[in-house]
C-alpha atoms as a PDB file:
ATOM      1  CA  UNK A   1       0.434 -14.228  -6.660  1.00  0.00           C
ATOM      2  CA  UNK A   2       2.716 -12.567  -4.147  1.00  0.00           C
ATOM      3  CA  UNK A   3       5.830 -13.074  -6.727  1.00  0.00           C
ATOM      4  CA  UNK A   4       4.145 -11.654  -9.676  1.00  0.00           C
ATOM      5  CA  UNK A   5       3.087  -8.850  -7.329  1.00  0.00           C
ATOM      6  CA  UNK A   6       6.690  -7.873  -6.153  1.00  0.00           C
ATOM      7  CA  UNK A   7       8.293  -8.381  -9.557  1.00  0.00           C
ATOM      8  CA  UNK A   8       5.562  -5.780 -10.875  1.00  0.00           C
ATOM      9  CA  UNK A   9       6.277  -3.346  -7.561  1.00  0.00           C
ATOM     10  CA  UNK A  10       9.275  -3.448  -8.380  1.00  0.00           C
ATOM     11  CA  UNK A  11       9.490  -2.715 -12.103  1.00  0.00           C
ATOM     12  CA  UNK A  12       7.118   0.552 -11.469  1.00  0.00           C
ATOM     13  CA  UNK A  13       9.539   1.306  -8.095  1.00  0.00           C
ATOM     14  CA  UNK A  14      12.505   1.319 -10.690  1.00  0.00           C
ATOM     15  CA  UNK A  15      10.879   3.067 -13.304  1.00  0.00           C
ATOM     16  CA  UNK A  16       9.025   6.298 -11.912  1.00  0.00           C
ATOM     17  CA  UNK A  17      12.067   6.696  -9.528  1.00  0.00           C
ATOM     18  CA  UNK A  18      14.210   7.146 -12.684  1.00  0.00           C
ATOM     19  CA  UNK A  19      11.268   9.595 -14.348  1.00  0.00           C
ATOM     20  CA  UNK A  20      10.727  11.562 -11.266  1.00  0.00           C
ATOM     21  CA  UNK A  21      12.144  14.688  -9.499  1.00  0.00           C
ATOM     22  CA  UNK A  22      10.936  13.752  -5.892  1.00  0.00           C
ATOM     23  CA  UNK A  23      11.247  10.579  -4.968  1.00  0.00           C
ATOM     24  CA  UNK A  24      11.097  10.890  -1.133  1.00  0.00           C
ATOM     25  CA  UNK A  25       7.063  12.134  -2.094  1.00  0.00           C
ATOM     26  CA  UNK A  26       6.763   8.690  -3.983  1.00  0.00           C
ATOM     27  CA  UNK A  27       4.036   6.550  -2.677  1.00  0.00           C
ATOM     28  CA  UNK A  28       2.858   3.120  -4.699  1.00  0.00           C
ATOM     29  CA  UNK A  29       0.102   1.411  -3.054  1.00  0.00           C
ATOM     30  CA  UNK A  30      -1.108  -2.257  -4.398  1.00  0.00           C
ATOM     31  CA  UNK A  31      -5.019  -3.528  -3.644  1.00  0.00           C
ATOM     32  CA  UNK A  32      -5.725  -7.170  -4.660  1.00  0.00           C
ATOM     33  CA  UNK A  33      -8.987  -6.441  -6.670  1.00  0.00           C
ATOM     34  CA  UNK A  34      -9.979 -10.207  -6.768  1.00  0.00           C
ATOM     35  CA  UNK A  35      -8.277 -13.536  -7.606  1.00  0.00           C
ATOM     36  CA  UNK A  36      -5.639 -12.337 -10.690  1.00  0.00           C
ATOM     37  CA  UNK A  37      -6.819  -8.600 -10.295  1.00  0.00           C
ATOM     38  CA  UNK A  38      -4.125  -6.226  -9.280  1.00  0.00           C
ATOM     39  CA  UNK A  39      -4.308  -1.967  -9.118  1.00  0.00           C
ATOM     40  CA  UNK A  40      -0.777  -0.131  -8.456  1.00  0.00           C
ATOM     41  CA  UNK A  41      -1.572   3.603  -7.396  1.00  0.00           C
ATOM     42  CA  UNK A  42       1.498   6.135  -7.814  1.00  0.00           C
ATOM     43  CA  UNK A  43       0.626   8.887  -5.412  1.00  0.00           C
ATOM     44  CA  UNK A  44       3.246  11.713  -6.252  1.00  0.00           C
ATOM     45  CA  UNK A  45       4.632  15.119  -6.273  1.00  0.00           C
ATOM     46  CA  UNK A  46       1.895  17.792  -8.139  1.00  0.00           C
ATOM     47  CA  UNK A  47       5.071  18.709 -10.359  1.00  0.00           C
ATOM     48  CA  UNK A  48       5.958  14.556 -11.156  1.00  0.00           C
ATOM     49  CA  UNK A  49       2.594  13.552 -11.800  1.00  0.00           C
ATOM     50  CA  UNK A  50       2.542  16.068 -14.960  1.00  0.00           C
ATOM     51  CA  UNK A  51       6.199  14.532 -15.925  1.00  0.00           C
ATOM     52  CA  UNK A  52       5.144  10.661 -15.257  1.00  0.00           C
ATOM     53  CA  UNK A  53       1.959  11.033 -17.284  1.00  0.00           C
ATOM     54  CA  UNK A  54       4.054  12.955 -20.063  1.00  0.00           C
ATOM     55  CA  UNK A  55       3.214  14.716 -22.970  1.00  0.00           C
ATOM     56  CA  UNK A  56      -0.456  13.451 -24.216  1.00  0.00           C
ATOM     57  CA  UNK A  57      -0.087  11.245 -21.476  1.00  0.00           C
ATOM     58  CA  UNK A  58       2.565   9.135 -23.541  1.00  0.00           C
ATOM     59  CA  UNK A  59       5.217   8.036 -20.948  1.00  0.00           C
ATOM     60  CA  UNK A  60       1.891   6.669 -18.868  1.00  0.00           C
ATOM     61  CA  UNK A  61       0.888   4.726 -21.820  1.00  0.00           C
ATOM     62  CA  UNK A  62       4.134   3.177 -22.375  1.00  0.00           C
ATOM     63  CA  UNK A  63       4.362   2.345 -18.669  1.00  0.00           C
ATOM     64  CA  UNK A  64       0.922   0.513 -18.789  1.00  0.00           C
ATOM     65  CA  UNK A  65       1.651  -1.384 -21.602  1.00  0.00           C
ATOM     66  CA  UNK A  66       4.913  -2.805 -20.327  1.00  0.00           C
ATOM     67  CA  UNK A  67       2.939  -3.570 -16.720  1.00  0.00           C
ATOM     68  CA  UNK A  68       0.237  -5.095 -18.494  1.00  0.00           C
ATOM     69  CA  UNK A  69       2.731  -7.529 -20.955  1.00  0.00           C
ATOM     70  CA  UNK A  70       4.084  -8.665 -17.816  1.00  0.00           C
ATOM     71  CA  UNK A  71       0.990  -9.431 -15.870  1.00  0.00           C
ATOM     72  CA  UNK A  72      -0.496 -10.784 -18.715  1.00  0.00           C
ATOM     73  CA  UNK A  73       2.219 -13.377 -18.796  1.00  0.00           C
ATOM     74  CA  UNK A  74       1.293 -14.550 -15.438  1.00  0.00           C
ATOM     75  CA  UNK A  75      -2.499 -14.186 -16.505  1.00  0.00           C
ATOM     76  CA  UNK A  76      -2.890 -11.103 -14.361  1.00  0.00           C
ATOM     77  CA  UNK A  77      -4.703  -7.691 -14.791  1.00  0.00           C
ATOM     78  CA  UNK A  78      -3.273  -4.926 -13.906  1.00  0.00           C
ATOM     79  CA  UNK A  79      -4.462  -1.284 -13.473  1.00  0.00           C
ATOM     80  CA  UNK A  80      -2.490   1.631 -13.137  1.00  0.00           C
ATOM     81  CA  UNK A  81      -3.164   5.023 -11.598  1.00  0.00           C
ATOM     82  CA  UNK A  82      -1.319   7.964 -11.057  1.00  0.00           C
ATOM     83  CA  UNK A  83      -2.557  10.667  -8.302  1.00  0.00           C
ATOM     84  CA  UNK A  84      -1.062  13.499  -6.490  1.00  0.00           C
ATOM     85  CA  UNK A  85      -1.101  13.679  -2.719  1.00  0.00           C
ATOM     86  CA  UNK A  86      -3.877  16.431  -2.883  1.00  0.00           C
ATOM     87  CA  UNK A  87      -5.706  14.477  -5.512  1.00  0.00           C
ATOM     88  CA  UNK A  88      -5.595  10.903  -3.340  1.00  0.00           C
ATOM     89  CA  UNK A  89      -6.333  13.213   0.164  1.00  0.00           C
ATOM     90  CA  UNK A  90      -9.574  14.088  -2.140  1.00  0.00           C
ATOM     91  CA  UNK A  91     -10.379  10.933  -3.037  1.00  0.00           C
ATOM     92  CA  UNK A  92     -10.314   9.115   0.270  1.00  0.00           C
ATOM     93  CA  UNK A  93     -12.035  11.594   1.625  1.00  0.00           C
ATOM     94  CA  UNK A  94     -15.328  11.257  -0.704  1.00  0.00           C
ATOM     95  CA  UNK A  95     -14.967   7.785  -0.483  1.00  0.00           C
ATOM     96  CA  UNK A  96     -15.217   8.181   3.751  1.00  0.00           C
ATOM     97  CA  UNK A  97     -18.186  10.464   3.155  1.00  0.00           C
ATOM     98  CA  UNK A  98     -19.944   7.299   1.356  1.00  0.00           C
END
């Protein structure tokens, strides 16, 4: 699992760094969900969240789709999100509250 795991880090490490603006903001985080169940979280830049999503949220389709292929390969799921730093600090901080 840890092989598949990189290899995916490291696709999405190679892609958004070529998409974005700031890459020194550039955070991906990976959570095992369960056995086969992977989520990659793209924290970012307000300003490269709106460019890695793309218009109608195209360039983040295409993305997921080529993630997905290659987990699915390996009989993997994969998730994808993609946050900004004030949208994550929001999130962990309802899900402390709970």
């Amino acid at each position: 699992m840890q092989a598949i795991t990189d290899r995916l880090r490291n696709f999405l490490q190679y892609v958004a760094i070529k998409l974005i603006d700031d890459p020194s903001q550039a955070q991906l985080k990976v959570a095992e969900l369960g056995p086969k169940r992977l989520r990659f979280k793209l924290v970012l830049a307000q300003q490269d969240v709106a460019m890695l999503i793309g218009r109608n949220g195209f360039t983040a389709s295409a993305i997921r789709s080529i993630l997905k292929a290659a987990a699915e390969r390996e009989g993997v799921q994969v998730s994808l999100q993609i946050h900004s730093h004030e949208e994550e600090a929001e999130l962990l901080a309802r899900e402390a509250g709970h």
